[in-house]
C-alpha atoms as a PDB file:
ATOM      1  CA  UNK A   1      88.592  88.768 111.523  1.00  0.00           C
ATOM      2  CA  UNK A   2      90.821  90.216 114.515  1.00  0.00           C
ATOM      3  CA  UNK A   3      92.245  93.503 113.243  1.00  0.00           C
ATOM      4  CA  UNK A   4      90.261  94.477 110.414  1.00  0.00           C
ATOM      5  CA  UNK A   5      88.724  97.612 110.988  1.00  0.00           C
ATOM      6  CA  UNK A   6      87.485  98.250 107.681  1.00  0.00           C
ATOM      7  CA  UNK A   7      84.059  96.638 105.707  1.00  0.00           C
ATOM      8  CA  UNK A   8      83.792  97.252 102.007  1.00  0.00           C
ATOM      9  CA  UNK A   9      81.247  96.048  99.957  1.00  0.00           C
ATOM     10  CA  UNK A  10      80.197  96.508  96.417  1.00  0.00           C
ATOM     11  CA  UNK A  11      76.022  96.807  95.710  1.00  0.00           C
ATOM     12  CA  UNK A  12      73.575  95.335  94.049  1.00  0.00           C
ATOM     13  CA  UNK A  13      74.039  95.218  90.543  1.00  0.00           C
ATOM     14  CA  UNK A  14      77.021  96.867  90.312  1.00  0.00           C
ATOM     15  CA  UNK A  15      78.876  93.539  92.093  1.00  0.00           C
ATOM     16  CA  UNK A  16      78.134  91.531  88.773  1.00  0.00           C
ATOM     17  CA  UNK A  17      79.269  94.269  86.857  1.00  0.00           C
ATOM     18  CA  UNK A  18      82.983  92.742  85.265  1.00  0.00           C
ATOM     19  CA  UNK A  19      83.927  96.685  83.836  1.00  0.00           C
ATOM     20  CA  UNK A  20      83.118  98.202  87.081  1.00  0.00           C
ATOM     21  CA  UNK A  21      85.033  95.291  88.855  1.00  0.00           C
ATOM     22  CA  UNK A  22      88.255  95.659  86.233  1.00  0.00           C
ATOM     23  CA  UNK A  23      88.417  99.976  87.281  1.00  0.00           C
ATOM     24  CA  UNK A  24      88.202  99.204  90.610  1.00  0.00           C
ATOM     25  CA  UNK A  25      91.311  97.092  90.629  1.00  0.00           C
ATOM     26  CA  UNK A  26      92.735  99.295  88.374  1.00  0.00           C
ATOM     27  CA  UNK A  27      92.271 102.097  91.189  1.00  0.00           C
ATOM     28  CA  UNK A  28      92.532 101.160  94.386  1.00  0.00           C
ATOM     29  CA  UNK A  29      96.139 101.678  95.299  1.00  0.00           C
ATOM     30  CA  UNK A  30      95.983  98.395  98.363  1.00  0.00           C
ATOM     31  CA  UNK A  31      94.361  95.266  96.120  1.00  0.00           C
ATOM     32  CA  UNK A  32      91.503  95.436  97.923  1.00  0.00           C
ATOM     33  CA  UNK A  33      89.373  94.789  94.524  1.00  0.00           C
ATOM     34  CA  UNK A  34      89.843  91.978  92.318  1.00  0.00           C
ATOM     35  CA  UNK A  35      88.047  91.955  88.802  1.00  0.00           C
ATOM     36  CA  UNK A  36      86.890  88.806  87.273  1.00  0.00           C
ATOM     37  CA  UNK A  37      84.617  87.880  84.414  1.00  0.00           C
ATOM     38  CA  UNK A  38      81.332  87.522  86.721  1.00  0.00           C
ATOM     39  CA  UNK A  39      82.050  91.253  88.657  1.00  0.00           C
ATOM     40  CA  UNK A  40      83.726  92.174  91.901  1.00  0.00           C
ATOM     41  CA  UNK A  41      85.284  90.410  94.722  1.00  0.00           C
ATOM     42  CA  UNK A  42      86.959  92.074  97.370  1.00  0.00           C
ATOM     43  CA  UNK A  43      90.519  90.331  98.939  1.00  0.00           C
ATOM     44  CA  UNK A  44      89.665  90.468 102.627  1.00  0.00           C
ATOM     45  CA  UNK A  45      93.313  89.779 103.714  1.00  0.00           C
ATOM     46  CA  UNK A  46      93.759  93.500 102.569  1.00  0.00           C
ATOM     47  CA  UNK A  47      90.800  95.064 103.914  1.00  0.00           C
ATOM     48  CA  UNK A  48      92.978  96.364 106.852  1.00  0.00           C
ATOM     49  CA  UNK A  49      95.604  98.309 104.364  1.00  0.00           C
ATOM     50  CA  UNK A  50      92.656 100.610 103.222  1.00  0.00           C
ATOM     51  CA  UNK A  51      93.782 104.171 103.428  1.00  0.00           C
ATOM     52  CA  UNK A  52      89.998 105.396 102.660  1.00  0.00           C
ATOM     53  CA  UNK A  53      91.211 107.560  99.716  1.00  0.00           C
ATOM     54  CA  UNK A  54      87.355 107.284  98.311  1.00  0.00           C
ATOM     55  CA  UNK A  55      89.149 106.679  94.903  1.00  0.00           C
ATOM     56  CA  UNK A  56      86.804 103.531  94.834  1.00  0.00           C
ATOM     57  CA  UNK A  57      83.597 105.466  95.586  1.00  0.00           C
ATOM     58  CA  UNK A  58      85.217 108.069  92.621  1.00  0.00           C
ATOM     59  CA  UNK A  59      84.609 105.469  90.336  1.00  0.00           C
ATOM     60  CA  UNK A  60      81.728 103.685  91.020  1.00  0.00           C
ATOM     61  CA  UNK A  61      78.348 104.612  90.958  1.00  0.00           C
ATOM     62  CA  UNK A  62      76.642 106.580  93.357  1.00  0.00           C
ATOM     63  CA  UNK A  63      75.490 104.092  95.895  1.00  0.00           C
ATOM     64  CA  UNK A  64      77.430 100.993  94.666  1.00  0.00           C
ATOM     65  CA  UNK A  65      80.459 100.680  96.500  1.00  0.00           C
ATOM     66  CA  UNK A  66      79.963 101.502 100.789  1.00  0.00           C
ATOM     67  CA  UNK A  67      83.231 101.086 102.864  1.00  0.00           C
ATOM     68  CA  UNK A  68      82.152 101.294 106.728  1.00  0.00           C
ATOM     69  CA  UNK A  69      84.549 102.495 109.468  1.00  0.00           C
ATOM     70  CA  UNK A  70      84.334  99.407 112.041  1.00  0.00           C
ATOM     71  CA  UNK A  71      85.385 100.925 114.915  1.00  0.00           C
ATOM     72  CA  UNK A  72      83.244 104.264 114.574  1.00  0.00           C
ATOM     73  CA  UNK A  73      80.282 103.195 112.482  1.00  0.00           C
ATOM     74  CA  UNK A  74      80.863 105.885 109.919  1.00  0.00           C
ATOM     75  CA  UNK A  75      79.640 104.445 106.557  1.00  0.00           C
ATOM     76  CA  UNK A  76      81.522 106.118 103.821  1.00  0.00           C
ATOM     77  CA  UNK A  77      79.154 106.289 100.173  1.00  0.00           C
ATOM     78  CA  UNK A  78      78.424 108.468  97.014  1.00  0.00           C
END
């Protein structure tokens, strides 16, 4: 996608995980999460209005969500 320069995705188990998927909509402050019944899906057409706040990898799980700096290679994680 031309202009993204943001990758997030949501690990493992944790991706099937509907209460994990439901706080991070509730948190992330540019839509980029979208709960539904089966777990997490992430709305790529926002993926380049993330601010990297890390108030997604506040509230999940160490290890389960991973949002990766495209243009530097930095992978941000708890």
């Amino acid at each position: 996608m031309d202009g993204v320069f943001i990758s997030v995705e949501v690990n493992g188990d944790a991706a099937a995980d509907a209460a994990l998927a439901a706080k991070l909509e509730e948190v992330c402050p540019v839509s980029i999460f979208k709960g539904t019944p089966s777990g997490v899906e992430i709305n790529a057409e926002f993926l380049d209005e993330c601010v990297l706040c890390g108030l997604c990898l506040d509230a999940a799980p160490d290890g389960a969500v991973t949002v990766t700096k495209l243009y530097s290679g930095e992978t941000l994680t708890r």
